[in-house]
C-alpha atoms as a PDB file:
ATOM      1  CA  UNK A   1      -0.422 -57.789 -14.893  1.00  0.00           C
ATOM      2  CA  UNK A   2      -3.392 -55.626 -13.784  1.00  0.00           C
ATOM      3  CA  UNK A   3      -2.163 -51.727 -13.374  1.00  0.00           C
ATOM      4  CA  UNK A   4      -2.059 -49.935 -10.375  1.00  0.00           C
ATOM      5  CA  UNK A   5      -4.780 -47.449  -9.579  1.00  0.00           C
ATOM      6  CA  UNK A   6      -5.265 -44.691  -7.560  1.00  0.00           C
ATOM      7  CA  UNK A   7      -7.608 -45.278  -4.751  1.00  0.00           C
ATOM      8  CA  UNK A   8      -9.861 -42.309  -3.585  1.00  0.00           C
ATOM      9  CA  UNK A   9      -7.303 -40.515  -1.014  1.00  0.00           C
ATOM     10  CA  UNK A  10      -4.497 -40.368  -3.498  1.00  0.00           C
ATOM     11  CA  UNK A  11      -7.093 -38.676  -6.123  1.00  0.00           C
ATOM     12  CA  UNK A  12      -7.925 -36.170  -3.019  1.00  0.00           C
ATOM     13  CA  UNK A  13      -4.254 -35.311  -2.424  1.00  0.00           C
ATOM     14  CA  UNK A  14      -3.367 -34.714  -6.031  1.00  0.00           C
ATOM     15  CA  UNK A  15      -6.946 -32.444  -6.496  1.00  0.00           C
ATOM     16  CA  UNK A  16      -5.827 -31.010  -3.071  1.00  0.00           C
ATOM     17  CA  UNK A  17      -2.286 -30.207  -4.126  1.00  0.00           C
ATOM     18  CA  UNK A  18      -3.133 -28.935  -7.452  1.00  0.00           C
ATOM     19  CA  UNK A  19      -5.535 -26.517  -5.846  1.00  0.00           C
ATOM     20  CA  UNK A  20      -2.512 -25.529  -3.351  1.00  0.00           C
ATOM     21  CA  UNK A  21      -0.320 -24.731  -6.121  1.00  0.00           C
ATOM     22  CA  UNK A  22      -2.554 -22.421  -7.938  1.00  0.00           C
ATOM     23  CA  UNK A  23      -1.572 -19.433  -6.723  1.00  0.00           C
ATOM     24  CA  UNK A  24       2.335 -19.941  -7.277  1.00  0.00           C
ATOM     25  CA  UNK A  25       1.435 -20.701 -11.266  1.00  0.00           C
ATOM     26  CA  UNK A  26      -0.457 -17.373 -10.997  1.00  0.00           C
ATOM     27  CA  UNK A  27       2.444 -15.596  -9.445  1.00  0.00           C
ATOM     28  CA  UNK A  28       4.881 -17.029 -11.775  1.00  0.00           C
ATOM     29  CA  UNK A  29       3.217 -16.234 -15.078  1.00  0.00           C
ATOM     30  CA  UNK A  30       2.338 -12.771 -14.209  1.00  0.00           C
ATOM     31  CA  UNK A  31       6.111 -12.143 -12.863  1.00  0.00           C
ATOM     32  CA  UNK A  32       7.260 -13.760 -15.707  1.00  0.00           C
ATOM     33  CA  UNK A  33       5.378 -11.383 -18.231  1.00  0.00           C
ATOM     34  CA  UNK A  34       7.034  -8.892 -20.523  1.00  0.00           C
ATOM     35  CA  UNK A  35       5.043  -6.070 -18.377  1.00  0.00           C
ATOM     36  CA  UNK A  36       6.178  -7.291 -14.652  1.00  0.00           C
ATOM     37  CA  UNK A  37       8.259  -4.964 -12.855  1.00  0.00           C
ATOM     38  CA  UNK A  38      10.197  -5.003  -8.881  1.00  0.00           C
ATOM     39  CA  UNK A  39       6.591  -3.055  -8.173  1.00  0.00           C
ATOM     40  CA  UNK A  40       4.981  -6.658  -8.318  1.00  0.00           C
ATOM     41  CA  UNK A  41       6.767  -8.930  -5.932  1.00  0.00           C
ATOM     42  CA  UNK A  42       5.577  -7.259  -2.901  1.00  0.00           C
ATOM     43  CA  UNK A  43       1.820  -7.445  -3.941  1.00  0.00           C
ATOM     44  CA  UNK A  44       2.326 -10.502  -5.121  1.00  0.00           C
ATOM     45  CA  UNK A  45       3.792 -12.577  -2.083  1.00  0.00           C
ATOM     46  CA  UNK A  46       1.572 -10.899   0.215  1.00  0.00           C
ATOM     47  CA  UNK A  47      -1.406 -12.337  -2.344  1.00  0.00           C
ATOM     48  CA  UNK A  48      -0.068 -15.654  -1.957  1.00  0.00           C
ATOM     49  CA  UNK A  49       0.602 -15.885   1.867  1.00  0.00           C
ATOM     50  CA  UNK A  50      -3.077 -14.745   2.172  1.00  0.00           C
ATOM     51  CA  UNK A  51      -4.340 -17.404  -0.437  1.00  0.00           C
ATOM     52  CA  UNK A  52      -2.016 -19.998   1.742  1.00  0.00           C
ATOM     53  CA  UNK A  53      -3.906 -18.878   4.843  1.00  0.00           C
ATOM     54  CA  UNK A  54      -7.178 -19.047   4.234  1.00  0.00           C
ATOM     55  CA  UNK A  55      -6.830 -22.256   2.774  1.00  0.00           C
ATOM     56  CA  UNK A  56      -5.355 -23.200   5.830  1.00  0.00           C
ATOM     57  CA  UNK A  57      -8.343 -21.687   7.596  1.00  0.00           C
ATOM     58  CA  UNK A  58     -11.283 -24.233   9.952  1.00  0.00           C
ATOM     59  CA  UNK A  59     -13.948 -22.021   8.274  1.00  0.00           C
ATOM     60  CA  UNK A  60     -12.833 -22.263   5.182  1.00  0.00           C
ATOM     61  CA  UNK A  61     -14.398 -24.581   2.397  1.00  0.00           C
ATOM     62  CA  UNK A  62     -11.473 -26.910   2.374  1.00  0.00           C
ATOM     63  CA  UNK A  63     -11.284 -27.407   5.948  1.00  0.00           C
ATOM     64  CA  UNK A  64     -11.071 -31.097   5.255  1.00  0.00           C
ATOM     65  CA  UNK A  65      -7.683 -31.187   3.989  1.00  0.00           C
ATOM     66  CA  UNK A  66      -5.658 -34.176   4.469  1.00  0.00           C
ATOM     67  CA  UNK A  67      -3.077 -34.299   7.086  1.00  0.00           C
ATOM     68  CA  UNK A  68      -0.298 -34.576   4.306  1.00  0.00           C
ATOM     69  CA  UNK A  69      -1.338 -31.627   2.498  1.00  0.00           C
ATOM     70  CA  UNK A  70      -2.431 -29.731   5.396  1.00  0.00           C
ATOM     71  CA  UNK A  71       1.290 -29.676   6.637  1.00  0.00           C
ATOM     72  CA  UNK A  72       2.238 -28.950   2.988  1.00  0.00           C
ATOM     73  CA  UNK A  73       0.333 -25.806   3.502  1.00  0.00           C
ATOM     74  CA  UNK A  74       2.092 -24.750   7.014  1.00  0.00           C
ATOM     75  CA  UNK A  75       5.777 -26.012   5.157  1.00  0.00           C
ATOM     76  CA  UNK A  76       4.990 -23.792   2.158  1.00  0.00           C
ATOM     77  CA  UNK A  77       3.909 -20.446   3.978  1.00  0.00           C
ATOM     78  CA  UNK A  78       6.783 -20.159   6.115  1.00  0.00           C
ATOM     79  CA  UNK A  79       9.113 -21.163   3.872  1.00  0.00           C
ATOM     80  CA  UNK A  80       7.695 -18.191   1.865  1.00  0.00           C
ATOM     81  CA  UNK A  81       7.566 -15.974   4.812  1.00  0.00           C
ATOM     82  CA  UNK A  82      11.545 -17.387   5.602  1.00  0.00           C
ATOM     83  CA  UNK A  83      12.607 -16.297   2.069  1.00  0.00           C
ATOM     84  CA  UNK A  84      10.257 -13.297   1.086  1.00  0.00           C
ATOM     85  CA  UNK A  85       9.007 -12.079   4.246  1.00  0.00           C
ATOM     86  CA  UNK A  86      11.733  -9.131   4.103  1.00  0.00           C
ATOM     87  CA  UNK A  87      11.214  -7.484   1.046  1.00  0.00           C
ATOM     88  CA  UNK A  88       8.886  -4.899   2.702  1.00  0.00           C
ATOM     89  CA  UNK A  89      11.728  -3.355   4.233  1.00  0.00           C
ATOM     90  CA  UNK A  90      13.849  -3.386   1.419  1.00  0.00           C
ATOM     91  CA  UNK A  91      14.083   0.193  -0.353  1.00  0.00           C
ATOM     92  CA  UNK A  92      14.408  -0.924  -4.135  1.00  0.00           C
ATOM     93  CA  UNK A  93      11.505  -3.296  -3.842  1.00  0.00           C
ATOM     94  CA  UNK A  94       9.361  -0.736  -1.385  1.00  0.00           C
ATOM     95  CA  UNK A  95       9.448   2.266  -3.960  1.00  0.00           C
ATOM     96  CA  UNK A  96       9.021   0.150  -6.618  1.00  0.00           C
ATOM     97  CA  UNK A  97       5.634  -0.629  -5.238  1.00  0.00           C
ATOM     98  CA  UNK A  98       5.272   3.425  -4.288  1.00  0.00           C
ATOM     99  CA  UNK A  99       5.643   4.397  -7.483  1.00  0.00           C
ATOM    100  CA  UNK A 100       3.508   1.893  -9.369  1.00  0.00           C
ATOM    101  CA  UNK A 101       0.583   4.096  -9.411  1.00  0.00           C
ATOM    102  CA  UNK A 102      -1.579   1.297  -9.061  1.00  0.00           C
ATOM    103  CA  UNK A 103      -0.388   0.691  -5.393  1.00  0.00           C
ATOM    104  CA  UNK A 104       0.752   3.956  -4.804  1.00  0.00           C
ATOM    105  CA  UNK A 105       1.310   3.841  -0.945  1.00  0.00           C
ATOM    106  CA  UNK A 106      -1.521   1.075  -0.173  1.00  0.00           C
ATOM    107  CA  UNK A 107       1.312  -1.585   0.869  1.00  0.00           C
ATOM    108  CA  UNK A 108       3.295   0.751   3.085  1.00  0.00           C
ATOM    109  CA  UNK A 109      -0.042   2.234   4.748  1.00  0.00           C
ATOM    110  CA  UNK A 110      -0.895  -1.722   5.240  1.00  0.00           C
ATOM    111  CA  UNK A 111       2.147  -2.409   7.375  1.00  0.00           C
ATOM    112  CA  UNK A 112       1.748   1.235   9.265  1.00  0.00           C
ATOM    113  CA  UNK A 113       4.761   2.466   7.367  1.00  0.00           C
ATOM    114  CA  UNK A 114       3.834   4.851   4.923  1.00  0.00           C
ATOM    115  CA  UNK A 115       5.638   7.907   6.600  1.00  0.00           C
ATOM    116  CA  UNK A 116       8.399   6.211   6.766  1.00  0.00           C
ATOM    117  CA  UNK A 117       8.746   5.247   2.712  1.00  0.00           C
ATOM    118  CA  UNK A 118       7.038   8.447   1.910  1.00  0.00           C
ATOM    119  CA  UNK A 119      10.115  10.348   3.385  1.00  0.00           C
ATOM    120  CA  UNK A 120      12.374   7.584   1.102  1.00  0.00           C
ATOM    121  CA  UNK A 121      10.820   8.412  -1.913  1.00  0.00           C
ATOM    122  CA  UNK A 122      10.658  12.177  -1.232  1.00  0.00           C
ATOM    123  CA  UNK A 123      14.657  11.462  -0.523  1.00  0.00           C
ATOM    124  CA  UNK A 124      15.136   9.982  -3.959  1.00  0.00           C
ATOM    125  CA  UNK A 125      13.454  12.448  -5.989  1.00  0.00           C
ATOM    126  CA  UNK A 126      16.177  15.199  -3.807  1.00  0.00           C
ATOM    127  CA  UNK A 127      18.773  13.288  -5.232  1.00  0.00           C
ATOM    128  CA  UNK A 128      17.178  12.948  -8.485  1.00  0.00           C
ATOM    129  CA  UNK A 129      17.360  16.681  -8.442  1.00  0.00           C
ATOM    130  CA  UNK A 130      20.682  17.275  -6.872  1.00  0.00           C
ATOM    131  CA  UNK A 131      22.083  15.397 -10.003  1.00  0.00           C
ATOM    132  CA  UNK A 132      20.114  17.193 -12.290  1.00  0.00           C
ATOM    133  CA  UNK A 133      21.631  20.200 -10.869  1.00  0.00           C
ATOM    134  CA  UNK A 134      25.452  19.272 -10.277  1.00  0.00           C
ATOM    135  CA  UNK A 135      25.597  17.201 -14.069  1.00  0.00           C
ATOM    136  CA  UNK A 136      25.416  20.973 -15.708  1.00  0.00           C
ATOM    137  CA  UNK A 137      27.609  22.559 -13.083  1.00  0.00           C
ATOM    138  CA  UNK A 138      30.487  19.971 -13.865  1.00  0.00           C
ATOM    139  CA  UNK A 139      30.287  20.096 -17.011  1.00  0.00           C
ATOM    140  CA  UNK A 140      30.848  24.099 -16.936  1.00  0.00           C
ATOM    141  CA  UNK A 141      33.781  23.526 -14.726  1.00  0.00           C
ATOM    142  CA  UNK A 142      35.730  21.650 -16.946  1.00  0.00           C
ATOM    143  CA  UNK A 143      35.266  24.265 -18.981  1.00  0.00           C
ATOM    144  CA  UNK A 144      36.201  27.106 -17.113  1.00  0.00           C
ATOM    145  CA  UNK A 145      38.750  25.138 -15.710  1.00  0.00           C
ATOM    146  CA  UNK A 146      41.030  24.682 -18.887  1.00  0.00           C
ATOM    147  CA  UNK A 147      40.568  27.796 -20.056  1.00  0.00           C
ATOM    148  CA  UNK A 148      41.943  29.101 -16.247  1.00  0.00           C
ATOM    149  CA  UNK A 149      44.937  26.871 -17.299  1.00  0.00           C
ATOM    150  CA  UNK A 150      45.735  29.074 -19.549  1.00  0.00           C
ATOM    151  CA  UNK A 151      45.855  32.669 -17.767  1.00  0.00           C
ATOM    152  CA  UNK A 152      48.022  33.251 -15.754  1.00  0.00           C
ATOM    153  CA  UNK A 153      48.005  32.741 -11.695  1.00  0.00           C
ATOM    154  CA  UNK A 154      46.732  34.660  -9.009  1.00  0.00           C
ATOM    155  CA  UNK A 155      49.665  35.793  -6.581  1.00  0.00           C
ATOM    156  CA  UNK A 156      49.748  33.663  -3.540  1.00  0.00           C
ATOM    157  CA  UNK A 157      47.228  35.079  -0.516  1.00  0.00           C
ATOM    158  CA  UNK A 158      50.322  36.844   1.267  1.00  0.00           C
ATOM    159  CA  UNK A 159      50.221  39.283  -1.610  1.00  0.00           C
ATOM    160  CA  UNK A 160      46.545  39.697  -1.778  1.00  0.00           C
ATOM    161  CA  UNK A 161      44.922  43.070   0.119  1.00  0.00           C
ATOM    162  CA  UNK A 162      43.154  42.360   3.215  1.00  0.00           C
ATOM    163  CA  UNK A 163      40.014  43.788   1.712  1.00  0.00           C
ATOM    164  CA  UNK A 164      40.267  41.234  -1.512  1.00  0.00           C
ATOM    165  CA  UNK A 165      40.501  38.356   1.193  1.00  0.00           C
ATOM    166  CA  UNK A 166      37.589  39.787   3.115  1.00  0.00           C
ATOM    167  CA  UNK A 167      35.556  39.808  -0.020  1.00  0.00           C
ATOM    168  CA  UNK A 168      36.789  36.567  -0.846  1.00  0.00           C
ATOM    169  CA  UNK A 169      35.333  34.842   2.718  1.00  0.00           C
ATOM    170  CA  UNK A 170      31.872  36.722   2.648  1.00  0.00           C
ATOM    171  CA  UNK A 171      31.776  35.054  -1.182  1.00  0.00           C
ATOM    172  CA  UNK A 172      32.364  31.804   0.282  1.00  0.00           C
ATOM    173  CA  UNK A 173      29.538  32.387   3.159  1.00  0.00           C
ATOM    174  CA  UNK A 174      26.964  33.266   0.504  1.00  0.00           C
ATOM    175  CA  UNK A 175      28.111  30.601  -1.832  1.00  0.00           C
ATOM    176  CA  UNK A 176      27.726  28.248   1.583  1.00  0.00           C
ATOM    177  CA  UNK A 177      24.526  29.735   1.894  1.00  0.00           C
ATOM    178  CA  UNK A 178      22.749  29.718  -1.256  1.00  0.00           C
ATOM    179  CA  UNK A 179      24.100  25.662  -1.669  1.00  0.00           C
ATOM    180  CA  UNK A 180      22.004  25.085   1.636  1.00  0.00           C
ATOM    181  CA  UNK A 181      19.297  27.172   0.346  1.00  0.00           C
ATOM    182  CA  UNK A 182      18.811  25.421  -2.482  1.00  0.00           C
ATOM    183  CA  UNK A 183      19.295  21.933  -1.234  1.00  0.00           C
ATOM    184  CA  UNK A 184      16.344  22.651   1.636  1.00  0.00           C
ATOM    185  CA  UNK A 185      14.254  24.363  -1.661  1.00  0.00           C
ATOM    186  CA  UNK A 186      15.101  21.231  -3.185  1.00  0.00           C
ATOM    187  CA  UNK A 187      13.397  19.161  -0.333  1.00  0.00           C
ATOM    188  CA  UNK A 188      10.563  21.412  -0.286  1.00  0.00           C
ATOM    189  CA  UNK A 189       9.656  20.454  -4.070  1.00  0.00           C
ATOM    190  CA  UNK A 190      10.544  17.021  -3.746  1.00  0.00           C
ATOM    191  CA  UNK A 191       8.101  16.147  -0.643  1.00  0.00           C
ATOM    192  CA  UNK A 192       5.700  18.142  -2.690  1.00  0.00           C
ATOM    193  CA  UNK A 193       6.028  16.156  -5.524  1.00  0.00           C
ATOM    194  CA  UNK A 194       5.547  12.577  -3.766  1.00  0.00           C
ATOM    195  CA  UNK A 195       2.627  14.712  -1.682  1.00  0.00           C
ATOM    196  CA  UNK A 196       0.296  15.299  -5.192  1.00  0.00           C
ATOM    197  CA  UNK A 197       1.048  11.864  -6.455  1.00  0.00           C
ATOM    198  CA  UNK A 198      -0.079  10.030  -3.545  1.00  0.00           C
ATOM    199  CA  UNK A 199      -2.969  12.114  -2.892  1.00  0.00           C
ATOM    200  CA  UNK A 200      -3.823  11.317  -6.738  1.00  0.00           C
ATOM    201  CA  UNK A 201      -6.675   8.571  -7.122  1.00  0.00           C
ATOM    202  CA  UNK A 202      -5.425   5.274  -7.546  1.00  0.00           C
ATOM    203  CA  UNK A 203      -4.992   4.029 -11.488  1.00  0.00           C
ATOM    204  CA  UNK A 204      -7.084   1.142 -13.189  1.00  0.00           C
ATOM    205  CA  UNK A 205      -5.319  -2.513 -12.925  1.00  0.00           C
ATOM    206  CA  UNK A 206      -4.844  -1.950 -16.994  1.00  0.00           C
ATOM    207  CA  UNK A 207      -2.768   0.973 -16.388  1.00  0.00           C
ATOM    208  CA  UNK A 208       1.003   0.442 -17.834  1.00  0.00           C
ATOM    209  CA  UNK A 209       3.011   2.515 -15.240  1.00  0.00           C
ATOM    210  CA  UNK A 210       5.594   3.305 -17.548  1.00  0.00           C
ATOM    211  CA  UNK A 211       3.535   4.870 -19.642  1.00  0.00           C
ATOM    212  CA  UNK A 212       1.933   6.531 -16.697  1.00  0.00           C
ATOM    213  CA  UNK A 213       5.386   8.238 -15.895  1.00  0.00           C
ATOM    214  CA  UNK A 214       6.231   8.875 -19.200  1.00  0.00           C
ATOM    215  CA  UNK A 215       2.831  11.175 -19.477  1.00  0.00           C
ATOM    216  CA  UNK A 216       3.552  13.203 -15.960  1.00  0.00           C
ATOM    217  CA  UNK A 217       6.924  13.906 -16.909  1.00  0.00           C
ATOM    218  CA  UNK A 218       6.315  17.467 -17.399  1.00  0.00           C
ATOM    219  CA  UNK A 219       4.169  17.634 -13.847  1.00  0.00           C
ATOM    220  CA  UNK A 220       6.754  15.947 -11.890  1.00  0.00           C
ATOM    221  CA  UNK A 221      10.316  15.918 -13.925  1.00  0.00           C
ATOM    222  CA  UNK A 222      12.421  14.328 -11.176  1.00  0.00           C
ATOM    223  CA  UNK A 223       9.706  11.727  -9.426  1.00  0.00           C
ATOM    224  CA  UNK A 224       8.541  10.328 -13.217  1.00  0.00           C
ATOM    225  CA  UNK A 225      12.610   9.775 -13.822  1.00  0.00           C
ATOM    226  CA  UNK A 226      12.775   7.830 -10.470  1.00  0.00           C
ATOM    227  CA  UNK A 227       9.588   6.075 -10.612  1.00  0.00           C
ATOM    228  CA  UNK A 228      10.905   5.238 -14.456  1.00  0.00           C
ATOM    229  CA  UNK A 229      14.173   3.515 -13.199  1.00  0.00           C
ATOM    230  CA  UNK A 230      12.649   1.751 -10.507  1.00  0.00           C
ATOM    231  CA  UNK A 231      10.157   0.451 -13.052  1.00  0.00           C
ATOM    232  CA  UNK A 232      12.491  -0.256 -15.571  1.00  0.00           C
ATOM    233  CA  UNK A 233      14.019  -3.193 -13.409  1.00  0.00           C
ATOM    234  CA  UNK A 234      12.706  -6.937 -13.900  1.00  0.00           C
ATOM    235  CA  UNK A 235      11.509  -8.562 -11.097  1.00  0.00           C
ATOM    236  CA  UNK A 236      14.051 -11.721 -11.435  1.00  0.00           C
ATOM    237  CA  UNK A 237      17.193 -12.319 -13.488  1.00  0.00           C
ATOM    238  CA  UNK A 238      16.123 -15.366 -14.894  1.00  0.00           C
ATOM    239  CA  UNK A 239      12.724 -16.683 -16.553  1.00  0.00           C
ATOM    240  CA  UNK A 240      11.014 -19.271 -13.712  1.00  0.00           C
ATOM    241  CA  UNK A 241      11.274 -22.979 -14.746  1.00  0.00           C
ATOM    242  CA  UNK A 242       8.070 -24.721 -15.973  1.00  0.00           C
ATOM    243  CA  UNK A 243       7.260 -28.520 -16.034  1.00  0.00           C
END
């Protein structure tokens, strides 16, 4: 029994597909790679959709696509715009991208929303700080605290002069006041911080980013620690499946 060949339109949809496809096998090796980090997926799906559009493009060299691929094409980009299309506006994925000093704020300018994520990062690095801070203090009152167990009490505030109480409330105001002051100097240095790093030329595409934030650690303390932990995170659980 003679075999069954492949006339010339099934060849064209397989060369067709295979073409179609090349961009996903790009995306998945790269995001499968020891290096990839969450800074990746953003750049990466917005890569694709574009490579998925201008193949679906009049003017474009494979304008004759057949009618089976050509609605492979339109199934494909909005299923990826259905499942990915959101992960601008997620914060993990968005400073991910900010702090890949390859990108830097490039995606978020892009979408006109680089105020808006430069404020989120500048946020982070504030709480970055504020932990810095408070992780010493706690630790100093546990200490003071069981050594207090062991003196004696203070008499209860009926007992206490009027000008000890006095005291006591304008201590509390300045303690109020230098907590606020610090957490609005803490602001200032943050923004400042995420301010030199964007204005900072971009890095070449060879540049390791972790190694990048391991090297301005002693420019920018609290931004290289964030940047570091939102680098530190792969950008899937699991390894993508290969035939």
């Amino acid at each position: 029994r003679r075999e069954q060949q492949l006339d010339q339109q099934e060849w064209s949809t397989i060369s067709q597909v295979v073409e179609l496809l090349k961009p996903f096998k790009k995306s998945a090796q790269l995001l499968s790679s020891d290096m990839a980090s969450l800074a990746l997926v953003i750049p990466m799906t917005q890569m694709v959709h574009e490579e998925l559009t201008t193949f679906r493009e009049p003017a474009a060299t494979r304008a004759n696509l057949l009618s089976g691929v050509r609605s492979l094409v339109r199934r494909l980009r909005d299923g990826l715009q259905a499942h990915l299309g959101t992960l601008s506006q997620q914060k993990a994925y968005m400073l991910a991208t900010m702090c890949d000093p390859r990108f830097k704020g490039s995606v978020a300018e892009r979408a006109g929303q680089l105020d808006r994520w430069r404020a989120e990062l500048s946020e982070l690095v504030e709480q970055t700080q504020a932990k810095r801070v408070t992780l010493p203090e706690a630790e100093e009152s546990e200490g003071e605290s069981s050594t207090a167990a062991a003196q004696p009490q203070p008499p209860p505030l009926g007992d206490v002069p009027l000008e000890a109480t006095t005291s006591r409330a304008l201590e509390m105001d300045l303690a109020r006041w230098v907590i606020s002051h610090g957490r609005r100097t803490r602001q200032g240095m943050a923004a400042a911080m995420v301010r030199e790093y964007l204005n900072e030329p971009y890095e070449s595409h060879l540049t390791d980013p972790l190694s990048y934030w391991a090297a301005k650690e002693v420019f920018w303390p609290e931004l290289s620690a964030a940047a570091q932990h939102l680098l530190s995170c792969p950008p899937m659980s699991v390894q993508s499946e290969r035939v």
